[in-house]
C-alpha atoms as a PDB file:
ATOM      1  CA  UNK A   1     -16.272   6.918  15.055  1.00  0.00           C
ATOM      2  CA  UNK A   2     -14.218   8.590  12.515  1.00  0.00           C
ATOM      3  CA  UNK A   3     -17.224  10.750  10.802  1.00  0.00           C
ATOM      4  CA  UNK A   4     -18.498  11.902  14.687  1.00  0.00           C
ATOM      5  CA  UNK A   5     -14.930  13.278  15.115  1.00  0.00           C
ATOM      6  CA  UNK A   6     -14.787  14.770  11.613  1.00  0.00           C
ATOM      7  CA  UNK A   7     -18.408  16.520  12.723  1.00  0.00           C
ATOM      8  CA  UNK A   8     -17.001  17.482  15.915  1.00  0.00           C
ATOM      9  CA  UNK A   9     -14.083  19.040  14.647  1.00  0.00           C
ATOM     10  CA  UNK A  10     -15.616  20.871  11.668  1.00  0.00           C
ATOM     11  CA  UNK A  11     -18.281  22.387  15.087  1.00  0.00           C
ATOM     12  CA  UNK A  12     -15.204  23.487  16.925  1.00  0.00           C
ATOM     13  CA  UNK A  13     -13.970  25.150  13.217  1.00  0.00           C
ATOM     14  CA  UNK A  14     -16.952  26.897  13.048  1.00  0.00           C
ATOM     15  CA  UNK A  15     -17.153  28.792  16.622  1.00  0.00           C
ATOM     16  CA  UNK A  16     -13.432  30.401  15.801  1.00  0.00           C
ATOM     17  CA  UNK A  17     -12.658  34.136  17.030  1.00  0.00           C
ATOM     18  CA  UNK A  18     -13.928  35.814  13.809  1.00  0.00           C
ATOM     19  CA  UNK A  19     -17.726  34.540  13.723  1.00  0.00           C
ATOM     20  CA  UNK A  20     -20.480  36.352  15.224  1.00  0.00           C
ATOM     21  CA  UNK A  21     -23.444  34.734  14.441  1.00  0.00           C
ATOM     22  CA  UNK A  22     -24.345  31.427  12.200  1.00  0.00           C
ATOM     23  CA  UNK A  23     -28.082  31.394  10.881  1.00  0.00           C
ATOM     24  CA  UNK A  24     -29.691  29.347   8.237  1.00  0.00           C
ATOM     25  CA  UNK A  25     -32.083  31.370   5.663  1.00  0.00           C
ATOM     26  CA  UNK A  26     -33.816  29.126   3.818  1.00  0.00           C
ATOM     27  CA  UNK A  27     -34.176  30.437  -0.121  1.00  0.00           C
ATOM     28  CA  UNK A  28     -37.990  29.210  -1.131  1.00  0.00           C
ATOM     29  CA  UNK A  29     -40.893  29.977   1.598  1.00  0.00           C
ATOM     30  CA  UNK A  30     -43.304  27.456  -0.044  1.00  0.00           C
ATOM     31  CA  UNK A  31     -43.216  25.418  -3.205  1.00  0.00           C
ATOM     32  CA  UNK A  32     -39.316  25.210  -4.780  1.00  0.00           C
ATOM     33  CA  UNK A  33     -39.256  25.450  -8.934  1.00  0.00           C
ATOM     34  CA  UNK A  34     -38.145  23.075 -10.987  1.00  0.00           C
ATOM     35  CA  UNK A  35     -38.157  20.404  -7.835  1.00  0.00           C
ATOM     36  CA  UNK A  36     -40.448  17.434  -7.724  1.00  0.00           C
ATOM     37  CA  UNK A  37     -39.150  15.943  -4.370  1.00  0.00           C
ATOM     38  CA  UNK A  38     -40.566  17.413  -0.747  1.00  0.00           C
ATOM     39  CA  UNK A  39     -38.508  19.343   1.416  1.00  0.00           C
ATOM     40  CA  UNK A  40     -36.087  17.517   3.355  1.00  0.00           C
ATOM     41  CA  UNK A  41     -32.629  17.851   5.122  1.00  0.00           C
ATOM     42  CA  UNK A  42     -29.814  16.752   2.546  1.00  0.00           C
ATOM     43  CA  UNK A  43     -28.284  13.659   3.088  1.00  0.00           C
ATOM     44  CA  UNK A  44     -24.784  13.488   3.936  1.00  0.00           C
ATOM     45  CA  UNK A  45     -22.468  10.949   1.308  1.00  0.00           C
ATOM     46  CA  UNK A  46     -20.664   8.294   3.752  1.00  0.00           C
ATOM     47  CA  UNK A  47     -16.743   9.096   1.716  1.00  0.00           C
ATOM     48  CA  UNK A  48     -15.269  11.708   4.020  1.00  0.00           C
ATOM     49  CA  UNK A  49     -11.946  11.251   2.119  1.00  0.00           C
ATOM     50  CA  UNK A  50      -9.268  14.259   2.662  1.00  0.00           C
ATOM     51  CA  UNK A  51     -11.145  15.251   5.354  1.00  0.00           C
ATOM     52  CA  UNK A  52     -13.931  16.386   3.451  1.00  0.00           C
ATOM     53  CA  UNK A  53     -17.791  16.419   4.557  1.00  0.00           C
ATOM     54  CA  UNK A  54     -20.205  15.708   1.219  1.00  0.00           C
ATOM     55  CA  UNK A  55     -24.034  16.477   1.147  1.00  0.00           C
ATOM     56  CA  UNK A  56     -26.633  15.381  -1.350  1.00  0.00           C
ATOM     57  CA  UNK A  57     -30.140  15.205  -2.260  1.00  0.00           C
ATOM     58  CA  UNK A  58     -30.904  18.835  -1.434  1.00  0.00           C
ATOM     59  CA  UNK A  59     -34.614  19.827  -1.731  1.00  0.00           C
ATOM     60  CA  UNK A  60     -34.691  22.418   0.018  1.00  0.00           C
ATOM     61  CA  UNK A  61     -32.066  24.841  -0.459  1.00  0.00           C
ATOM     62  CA  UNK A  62     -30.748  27.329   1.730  1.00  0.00           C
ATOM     63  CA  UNK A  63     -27.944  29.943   2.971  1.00  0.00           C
ATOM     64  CA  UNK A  64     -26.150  29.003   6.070  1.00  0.00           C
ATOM     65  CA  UNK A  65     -24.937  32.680   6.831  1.00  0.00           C
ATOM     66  CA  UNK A  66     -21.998  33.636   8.670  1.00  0.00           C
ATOM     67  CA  UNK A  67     -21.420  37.304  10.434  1.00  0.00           C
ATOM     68  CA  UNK A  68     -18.212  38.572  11.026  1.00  0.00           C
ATOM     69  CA  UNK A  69     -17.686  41.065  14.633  1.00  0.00           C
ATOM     70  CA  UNK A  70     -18.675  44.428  14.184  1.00  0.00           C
ATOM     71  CA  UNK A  71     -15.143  45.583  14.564  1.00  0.00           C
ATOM     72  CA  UNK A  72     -14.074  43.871  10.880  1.00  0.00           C
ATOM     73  CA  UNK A  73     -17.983  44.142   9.489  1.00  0.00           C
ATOM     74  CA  UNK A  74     -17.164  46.267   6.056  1.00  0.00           C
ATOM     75  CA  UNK A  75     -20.795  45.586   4.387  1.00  0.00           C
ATOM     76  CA  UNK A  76     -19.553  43.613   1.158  1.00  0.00           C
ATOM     77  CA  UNK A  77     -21.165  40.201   0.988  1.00  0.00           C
ATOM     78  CA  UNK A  78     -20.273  36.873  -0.795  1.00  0.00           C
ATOM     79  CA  UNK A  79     -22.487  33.569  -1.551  1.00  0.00           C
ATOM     80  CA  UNK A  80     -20.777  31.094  -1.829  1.00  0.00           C
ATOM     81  CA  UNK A  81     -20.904  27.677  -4.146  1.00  0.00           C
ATOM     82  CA  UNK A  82     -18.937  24.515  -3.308  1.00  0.00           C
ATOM     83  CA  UNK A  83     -18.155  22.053  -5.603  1.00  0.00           C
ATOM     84  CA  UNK A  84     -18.955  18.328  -6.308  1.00  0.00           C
ATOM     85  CA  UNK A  85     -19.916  18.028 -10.180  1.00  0.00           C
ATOM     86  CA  UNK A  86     -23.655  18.885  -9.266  1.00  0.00           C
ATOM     87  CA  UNK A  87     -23.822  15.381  -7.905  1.00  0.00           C
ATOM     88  CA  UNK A  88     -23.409  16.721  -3.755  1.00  0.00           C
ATOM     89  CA  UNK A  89     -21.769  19.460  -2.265  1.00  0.00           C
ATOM     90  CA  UNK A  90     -18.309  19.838  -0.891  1.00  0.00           C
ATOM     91  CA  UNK A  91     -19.824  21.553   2.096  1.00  0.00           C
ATOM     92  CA  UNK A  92     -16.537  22.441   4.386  1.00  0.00           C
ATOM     93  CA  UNK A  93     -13.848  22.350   2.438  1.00  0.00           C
ATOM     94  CA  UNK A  94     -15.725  24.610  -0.242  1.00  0.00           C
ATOM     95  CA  UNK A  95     -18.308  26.383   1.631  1.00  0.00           C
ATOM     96  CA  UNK A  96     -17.977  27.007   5.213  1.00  0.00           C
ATOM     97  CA  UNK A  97     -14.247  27.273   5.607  1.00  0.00           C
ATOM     98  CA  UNK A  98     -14.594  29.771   2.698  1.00  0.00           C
ATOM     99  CA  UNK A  99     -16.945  31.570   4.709  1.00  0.00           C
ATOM    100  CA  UNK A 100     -14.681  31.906   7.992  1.00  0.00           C
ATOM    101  CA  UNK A 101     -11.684  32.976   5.680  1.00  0.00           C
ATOM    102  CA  UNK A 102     -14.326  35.587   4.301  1.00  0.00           C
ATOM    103  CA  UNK A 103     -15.490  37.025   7.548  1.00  0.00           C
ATOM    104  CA  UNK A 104     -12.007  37.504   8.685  1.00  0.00           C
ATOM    105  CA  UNK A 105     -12.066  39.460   5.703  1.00  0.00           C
ATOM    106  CA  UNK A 106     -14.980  41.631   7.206  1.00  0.00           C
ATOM    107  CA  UNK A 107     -17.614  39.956   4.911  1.00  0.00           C
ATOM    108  CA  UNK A 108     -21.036  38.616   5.411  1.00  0.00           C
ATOM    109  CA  UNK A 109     -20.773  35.291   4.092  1.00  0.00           C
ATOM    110  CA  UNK A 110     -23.453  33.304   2.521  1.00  0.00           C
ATOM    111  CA  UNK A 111     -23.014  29.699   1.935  1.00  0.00           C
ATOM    112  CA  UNK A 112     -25.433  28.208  -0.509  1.00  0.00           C
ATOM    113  CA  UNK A 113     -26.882  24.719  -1.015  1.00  0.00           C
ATOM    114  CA  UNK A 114     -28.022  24.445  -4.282  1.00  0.00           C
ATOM    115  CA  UNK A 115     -30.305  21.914  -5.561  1.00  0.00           C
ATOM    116  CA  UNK A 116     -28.357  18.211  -5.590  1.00  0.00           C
ATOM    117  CA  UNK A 117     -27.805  15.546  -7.573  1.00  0.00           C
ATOM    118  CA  UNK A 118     -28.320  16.540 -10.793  1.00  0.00           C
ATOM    119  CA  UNK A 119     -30.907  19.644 -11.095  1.00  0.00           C
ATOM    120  CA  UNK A 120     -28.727  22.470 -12.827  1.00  0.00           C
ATOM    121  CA  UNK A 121     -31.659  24.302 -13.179  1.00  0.00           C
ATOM    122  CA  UNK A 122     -32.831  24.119  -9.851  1.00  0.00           C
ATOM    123  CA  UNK A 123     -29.058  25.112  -9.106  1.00  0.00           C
ATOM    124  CA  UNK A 124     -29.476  28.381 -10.766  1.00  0.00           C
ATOM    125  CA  UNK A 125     -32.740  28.895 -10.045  1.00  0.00           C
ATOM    126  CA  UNK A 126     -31.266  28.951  -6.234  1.00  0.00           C
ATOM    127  CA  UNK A 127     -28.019  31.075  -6.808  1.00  0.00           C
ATOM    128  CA  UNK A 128     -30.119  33.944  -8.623  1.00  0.00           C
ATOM    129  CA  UNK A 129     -32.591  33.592  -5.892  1.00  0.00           C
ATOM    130  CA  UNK A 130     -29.928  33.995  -3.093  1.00  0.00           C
ATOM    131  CA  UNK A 131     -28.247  37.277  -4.860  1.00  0.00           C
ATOM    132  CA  UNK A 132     -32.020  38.737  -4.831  1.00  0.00           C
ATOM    133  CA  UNK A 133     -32.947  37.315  -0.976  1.00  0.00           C
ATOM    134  CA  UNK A 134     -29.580  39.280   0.172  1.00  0.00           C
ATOM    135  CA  UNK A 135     -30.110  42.341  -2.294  1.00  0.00           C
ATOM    136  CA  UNK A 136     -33.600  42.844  -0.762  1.00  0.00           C
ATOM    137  CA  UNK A 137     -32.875  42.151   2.851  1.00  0.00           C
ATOM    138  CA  UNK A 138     -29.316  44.271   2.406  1.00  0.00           C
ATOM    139  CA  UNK A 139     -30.556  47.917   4.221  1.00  0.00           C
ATOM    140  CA  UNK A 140     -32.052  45.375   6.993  1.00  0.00           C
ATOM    141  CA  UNK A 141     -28.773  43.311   7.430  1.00  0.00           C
ATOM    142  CA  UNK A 142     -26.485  46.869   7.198  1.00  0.00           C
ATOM    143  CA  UNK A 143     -25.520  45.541   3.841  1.00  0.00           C
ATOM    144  CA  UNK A 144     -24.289  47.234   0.358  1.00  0.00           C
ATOM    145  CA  UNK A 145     -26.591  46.092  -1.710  1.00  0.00           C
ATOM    146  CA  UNK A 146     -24.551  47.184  -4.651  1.00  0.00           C
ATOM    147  CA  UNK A 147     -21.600  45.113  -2.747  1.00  0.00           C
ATOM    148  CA  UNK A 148     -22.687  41.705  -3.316  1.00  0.00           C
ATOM    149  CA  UNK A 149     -20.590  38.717  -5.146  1.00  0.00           C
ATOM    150  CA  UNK A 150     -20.244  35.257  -5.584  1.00  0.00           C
ATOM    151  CA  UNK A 151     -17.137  33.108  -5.453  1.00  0.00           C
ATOM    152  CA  UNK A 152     -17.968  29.377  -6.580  1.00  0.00           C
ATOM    153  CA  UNK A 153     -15.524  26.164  -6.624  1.00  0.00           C
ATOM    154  CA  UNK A 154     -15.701  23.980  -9.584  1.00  0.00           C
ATOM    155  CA  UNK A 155     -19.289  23.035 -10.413  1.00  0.00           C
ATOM    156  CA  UNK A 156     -19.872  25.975  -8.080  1.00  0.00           C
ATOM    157  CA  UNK A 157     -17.534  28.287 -10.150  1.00  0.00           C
ATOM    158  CA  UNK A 158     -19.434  27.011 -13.364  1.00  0.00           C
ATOM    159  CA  UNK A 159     -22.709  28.168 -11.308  1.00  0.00           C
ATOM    160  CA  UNK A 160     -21.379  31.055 -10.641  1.00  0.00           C
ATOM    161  CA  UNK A 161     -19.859  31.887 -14.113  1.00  0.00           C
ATOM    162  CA  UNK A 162     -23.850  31.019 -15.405  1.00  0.00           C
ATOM    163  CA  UNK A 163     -25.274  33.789 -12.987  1.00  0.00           C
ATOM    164  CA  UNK A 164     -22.557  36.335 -13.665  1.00  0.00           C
ATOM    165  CA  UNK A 165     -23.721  36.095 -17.427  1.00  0.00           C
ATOM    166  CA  UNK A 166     -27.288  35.040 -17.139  1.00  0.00           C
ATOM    167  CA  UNK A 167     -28.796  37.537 -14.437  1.00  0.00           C
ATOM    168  CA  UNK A 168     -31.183  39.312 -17.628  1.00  0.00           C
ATOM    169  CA  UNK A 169     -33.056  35.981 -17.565  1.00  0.00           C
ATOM    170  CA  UNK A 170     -35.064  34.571 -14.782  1.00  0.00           C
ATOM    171  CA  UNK A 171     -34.788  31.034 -14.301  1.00  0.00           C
ATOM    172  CA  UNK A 172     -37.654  30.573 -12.708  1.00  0.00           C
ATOM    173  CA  UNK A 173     -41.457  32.523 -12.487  1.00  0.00           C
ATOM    174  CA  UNK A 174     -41.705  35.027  -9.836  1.00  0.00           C
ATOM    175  CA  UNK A 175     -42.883  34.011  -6.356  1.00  0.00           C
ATOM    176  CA  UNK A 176     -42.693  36.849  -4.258  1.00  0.00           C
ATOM    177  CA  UNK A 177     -41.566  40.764  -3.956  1.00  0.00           C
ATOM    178  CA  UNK A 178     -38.044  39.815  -3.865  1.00  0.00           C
ATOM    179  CA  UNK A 179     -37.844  38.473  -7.073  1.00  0.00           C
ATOM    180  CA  UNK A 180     -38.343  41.914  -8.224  1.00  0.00           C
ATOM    181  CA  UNK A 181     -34.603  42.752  -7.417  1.00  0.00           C
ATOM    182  CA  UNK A 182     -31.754  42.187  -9.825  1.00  0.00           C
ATOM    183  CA  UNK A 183     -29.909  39.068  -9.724  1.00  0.00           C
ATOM    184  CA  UNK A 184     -26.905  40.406 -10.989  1.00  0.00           C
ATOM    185  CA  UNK A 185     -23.403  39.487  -8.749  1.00  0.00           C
ATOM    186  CA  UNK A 186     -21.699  42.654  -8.444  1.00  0.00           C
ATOM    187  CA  UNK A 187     -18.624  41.181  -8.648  1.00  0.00           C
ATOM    188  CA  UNK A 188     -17.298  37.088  -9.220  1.00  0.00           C
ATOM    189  CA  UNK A 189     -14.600  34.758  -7.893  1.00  0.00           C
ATOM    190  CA  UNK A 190     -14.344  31.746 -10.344  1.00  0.00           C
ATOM    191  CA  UNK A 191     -11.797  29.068  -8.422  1.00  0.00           C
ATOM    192  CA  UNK A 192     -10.840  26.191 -10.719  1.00  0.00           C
ATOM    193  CA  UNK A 193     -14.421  26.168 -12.181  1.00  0.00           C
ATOM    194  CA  UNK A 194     -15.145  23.213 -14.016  1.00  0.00           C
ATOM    195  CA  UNK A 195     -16.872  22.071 -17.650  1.00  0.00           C
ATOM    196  CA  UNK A 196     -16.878  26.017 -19.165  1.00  0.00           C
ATOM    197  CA  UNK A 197     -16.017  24.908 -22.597  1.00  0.00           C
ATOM    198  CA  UNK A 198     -18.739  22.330 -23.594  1.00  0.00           C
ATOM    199  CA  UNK A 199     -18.810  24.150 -26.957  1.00  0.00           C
ATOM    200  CA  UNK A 200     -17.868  22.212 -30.393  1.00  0.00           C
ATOM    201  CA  UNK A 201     -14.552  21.357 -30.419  1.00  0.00           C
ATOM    202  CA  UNK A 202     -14.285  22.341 -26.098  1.00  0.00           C
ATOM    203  CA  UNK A 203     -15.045  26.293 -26.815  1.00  0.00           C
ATOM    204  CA  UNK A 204     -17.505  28.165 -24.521  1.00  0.00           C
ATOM    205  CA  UNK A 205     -20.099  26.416 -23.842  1.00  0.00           C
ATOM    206  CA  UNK A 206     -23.632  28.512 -24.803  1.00  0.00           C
ATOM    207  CA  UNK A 207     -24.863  28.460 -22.258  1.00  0.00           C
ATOM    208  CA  UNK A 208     -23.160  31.469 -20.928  1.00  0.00           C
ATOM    209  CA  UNK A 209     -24.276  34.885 -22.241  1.00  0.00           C
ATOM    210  CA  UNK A 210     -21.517  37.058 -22.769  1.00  0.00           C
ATOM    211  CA  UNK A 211     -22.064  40.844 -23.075  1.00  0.00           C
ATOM    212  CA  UNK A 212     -20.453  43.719 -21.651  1.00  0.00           C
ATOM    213  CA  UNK A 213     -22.570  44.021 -18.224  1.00  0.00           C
ATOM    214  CA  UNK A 214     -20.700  40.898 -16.947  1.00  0.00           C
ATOM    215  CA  UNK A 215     -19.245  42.146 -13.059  1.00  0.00           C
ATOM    216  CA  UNK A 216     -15.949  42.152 -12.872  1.00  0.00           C
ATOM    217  CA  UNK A 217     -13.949  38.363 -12.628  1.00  0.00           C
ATOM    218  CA  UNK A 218     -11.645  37.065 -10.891  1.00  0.00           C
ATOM    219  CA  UNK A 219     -10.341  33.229 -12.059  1.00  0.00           C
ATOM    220  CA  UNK A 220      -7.629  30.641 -10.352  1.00  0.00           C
ATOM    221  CA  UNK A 221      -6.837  27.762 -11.231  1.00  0.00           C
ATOM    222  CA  UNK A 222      -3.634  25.362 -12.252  1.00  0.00           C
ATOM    223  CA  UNK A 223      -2.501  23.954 -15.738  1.00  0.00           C
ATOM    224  CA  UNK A 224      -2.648  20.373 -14.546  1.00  0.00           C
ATOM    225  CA  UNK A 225      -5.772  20.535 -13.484  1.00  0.00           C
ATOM    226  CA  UNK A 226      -8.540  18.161 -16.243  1.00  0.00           C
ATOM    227  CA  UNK A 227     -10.187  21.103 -16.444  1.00  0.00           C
ATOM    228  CA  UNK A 228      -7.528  24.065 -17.527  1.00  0.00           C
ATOM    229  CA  UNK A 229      -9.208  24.256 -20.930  1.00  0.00           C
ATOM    230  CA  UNK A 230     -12.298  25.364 -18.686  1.00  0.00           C
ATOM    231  CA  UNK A 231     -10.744  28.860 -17.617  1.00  0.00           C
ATOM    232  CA  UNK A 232      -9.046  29.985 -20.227  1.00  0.00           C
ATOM    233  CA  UNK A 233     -12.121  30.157 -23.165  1.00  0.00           C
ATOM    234  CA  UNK A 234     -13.819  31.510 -20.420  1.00  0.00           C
ATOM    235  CA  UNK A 235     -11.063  34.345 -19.734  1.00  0.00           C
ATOM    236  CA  UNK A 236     -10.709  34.888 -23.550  1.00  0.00           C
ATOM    237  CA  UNK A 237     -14.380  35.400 -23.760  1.00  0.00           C
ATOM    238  CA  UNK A 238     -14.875  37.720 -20.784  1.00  0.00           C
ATOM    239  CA  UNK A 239     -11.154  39.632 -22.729  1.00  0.00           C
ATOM    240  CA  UNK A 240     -12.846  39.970 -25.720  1.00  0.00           C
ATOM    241  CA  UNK A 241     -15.629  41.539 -24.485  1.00  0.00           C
ATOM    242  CA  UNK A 242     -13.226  43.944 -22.420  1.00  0.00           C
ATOM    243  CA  UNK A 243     -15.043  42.724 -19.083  1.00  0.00           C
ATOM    244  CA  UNK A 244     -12.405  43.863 -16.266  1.00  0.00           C
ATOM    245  CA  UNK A 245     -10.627  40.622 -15.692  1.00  0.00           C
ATOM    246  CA  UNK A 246      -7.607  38.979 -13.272  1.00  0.00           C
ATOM    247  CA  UNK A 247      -6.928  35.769 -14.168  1.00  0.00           C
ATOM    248  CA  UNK A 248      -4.216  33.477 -13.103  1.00  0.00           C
ATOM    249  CA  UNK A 249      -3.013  29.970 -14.195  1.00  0.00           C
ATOM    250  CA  UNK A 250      -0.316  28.446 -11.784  1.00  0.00           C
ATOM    251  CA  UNK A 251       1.760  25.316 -12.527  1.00  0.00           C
ATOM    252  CA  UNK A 252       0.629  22.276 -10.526  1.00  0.00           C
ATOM    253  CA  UNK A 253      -2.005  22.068  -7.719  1.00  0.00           C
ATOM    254  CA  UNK A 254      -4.543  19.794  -8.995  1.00  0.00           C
ATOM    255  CA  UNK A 255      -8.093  20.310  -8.309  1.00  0.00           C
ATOM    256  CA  UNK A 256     -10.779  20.399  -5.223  1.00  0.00           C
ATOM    257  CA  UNK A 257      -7.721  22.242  -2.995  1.00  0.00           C
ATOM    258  CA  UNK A 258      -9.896  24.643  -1.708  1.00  0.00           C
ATOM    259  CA  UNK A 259      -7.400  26.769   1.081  1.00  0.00           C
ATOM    260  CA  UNK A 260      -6.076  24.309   2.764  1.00  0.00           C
ATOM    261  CA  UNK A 261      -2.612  24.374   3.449  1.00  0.00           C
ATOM    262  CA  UNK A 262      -0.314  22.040   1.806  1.00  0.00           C
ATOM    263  CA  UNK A 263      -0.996  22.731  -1.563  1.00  0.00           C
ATOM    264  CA  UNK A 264       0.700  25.750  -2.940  1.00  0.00           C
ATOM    265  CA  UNK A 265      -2.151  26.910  -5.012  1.00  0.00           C
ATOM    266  CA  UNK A 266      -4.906  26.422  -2.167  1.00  0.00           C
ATOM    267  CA  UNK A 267      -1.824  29.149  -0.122  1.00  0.00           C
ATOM    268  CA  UNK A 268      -1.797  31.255  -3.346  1.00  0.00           C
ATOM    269  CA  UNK A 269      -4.519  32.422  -4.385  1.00  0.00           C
ATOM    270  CA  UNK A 270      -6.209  33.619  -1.321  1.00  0.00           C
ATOM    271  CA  UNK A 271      -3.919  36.037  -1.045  1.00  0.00           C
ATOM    272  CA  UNK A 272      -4.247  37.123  -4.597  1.00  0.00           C
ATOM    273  CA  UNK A 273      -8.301  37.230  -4.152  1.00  0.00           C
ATOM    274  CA  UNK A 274      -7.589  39.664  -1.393  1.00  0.00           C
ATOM    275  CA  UNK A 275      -5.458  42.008  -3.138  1.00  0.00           C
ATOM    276  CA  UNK A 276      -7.931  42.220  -5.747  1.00  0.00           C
ATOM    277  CA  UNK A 277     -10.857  42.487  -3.889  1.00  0.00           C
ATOM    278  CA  UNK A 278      -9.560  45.466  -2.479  1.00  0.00           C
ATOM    279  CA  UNK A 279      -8.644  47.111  -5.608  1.00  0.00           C
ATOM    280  CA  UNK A 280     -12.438  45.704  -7.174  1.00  0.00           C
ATOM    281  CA  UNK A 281     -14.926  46.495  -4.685  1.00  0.00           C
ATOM    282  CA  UNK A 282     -13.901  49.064  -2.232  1.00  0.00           C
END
C-alpha cells in the first residue's frame, strides 16, 4: 500500500504547472553495445526508504524527456544522471524532480537511464549516446545544439565527469548517422559525484582525460560527505588545466540530498547552479 501511494504521488509530482509534455526516447533502435541481456523494462528495487523510488536491471536505456511551456522554453538542454553506485538508479529524487526544477528553469530536460547493475561501460556508452541523440535531433526539437549539458548525482556525477573528459573517444562502434555528432557536454553540473579519485594513494582516477577542451564545471558537494576527497582532485585537476571552474564545498549535508528541502545543502546549491548557469551558458 505504501509503494502504490509513493507511485501515485510521484504521478501527481510529475503533471505540476511547469511541464508541457513527458515522452520517453529510447537511446538504441536495435541491438544495445556492450549488453548481453534482451530489452526489458527495469525493475524497480522494493527499499523506497526517504521516499525514494530505485530502478535496476536496465537493458534498455532511455531518456524520459520533459518540456517546459513555451512561455519559459529558452533552448538550453540538460541530461540528466541519478545516482545509486551503478548498482540502480535513484530515479525521482535524482532524475525527474531534477528535471521539473530544470524546466521551471526554461530547460528541456532529459532524464537518462543508463545501463544497471554494474555495466559502466554500457553507462557511458548511453550518456555519450544521449548528448549525440539530442545534438542531432536539436534544430527539430527548437534546440541549441551548442546549448547542451549534463548535471549527474553521485555515480551519475562520476558519469558525467567521464563524458565531460572522454567525448574524443567513442565508447562504442557506430550504429547509425547520429553517432556522427560530437558527444561533447557543452557545459557540466557535478553534484556530490562519487569515487573520482581511484588513483594511487586516492588521486584522480585515469580514467578521466584531462585536457583543456573540458566544458566548463560546475561541482557541489559537503566536507562530511565519504566522498569529499572525490571533488576536490577532481577540481584541482580541471584548475590546473585552467578549465573555467565553480566549485563549492559546504560544511555538513551528507550525501544522496538531491533538492529536497530539509537539508541545507539540497536548499543551497540550486540556487548557486542557477546563478551560474546564467553567467555560463547564456
Amino acid at each position: 500500500m505504501r509503494l502504490k501511494w509513493l507511485v501515485i504521488i510521484v504521478l501527481v509530482f510529475l503533471a505540476n504547472s511547469y511541464a508541457q509534455t513527458i515522452d520517453k526516447l529510447y537511446l538504441w533502435p536495435e541491438e544495445v553495445p556492450n549488453e548481453k541481456g534482451i530489452k526489458h523494462n527495469p525493475i524497480q528495487i522494493p527499499d523506497t526508504s526517504r521516499n525514494v523510488i530505485r530502478i535496476t536491471n536496465i537493458t534498455n536505456p532511455l531518456l524520459t524527456v520533459f518540456k517546459p511551456v513555451d512561455s519559459l522554453k529558452n533552448g538550453a538542454s540538460i541530461i540528466i544522471s541519478p545516482g545509486g553506485g551503478y548498482k540502480y538508479l535513484a530515479i525521482n529524487i535524482e532524475g525527474y524532480e531534477i528535471a521539473e526544477w530544470f524546466i521551471s528553469l526554461g530547460y528541456t530536460a532529459f532524464v537518462l537511464e543508463y545501463r544497471t547493475p554494474d555495466n559502466r561501460i554500457g553507462a557511458l556508452n548511453d550518456i555519450q549516446r544521449a548528448i549525440r541523440v539530442v545534438r542531432s535531433n536539436s534544430k527539430k526539437w527548437n534546440l541549441d545544439s551548442e546549448k547542451i549539458g549534463v548535471i549527474g548525482f553521485s555515480a551519475g556525477g562520476h558519469l558525467s565527469a567521464l563524458v565531460s573528459t572522454n567525448f574524443k573517444i567513442n565508447s562504442y562502434s557506430k550504429v547509425d548517422e547520429i553517432d556522427k555528432v560530437s558527444s561533447r557536454p557543452d557545459f557540466s553540473l557535478l553534484i556530490y559525484p562519487f569515487s573520482l579519485d581511484q588513483g594511487v594513494d586516492n588521486t584522480l582516477s585515469p580514467d578521466f582525460k584531462i585536457h583543456n577542451n573540458i566544458p566548463p564545471t560546475f561541482i557541489f558537494g559537503t566536507s562530511d560527505d565519504t566522498y569529499a576527497n572525490s571533488f576536490n582532485v577532481f577540481a584541482s585537476a580541471l584548475q590546473k588545466e585552467s578549465i573555467p571552474l565553480e566549485f563549492h564545498l559546504y560544511p555538513n549535508g551528507g550525501h544522496g540530498y538531491g533538492l529536497r528541502k530539509g537539508n541545507h545543502a539540497a536548499e543551497t546549491w540550486p540556487l548557486l547552479a542557477e546563478k551560474w548557469l546564467v553567467e555560463t551558458v547564456f
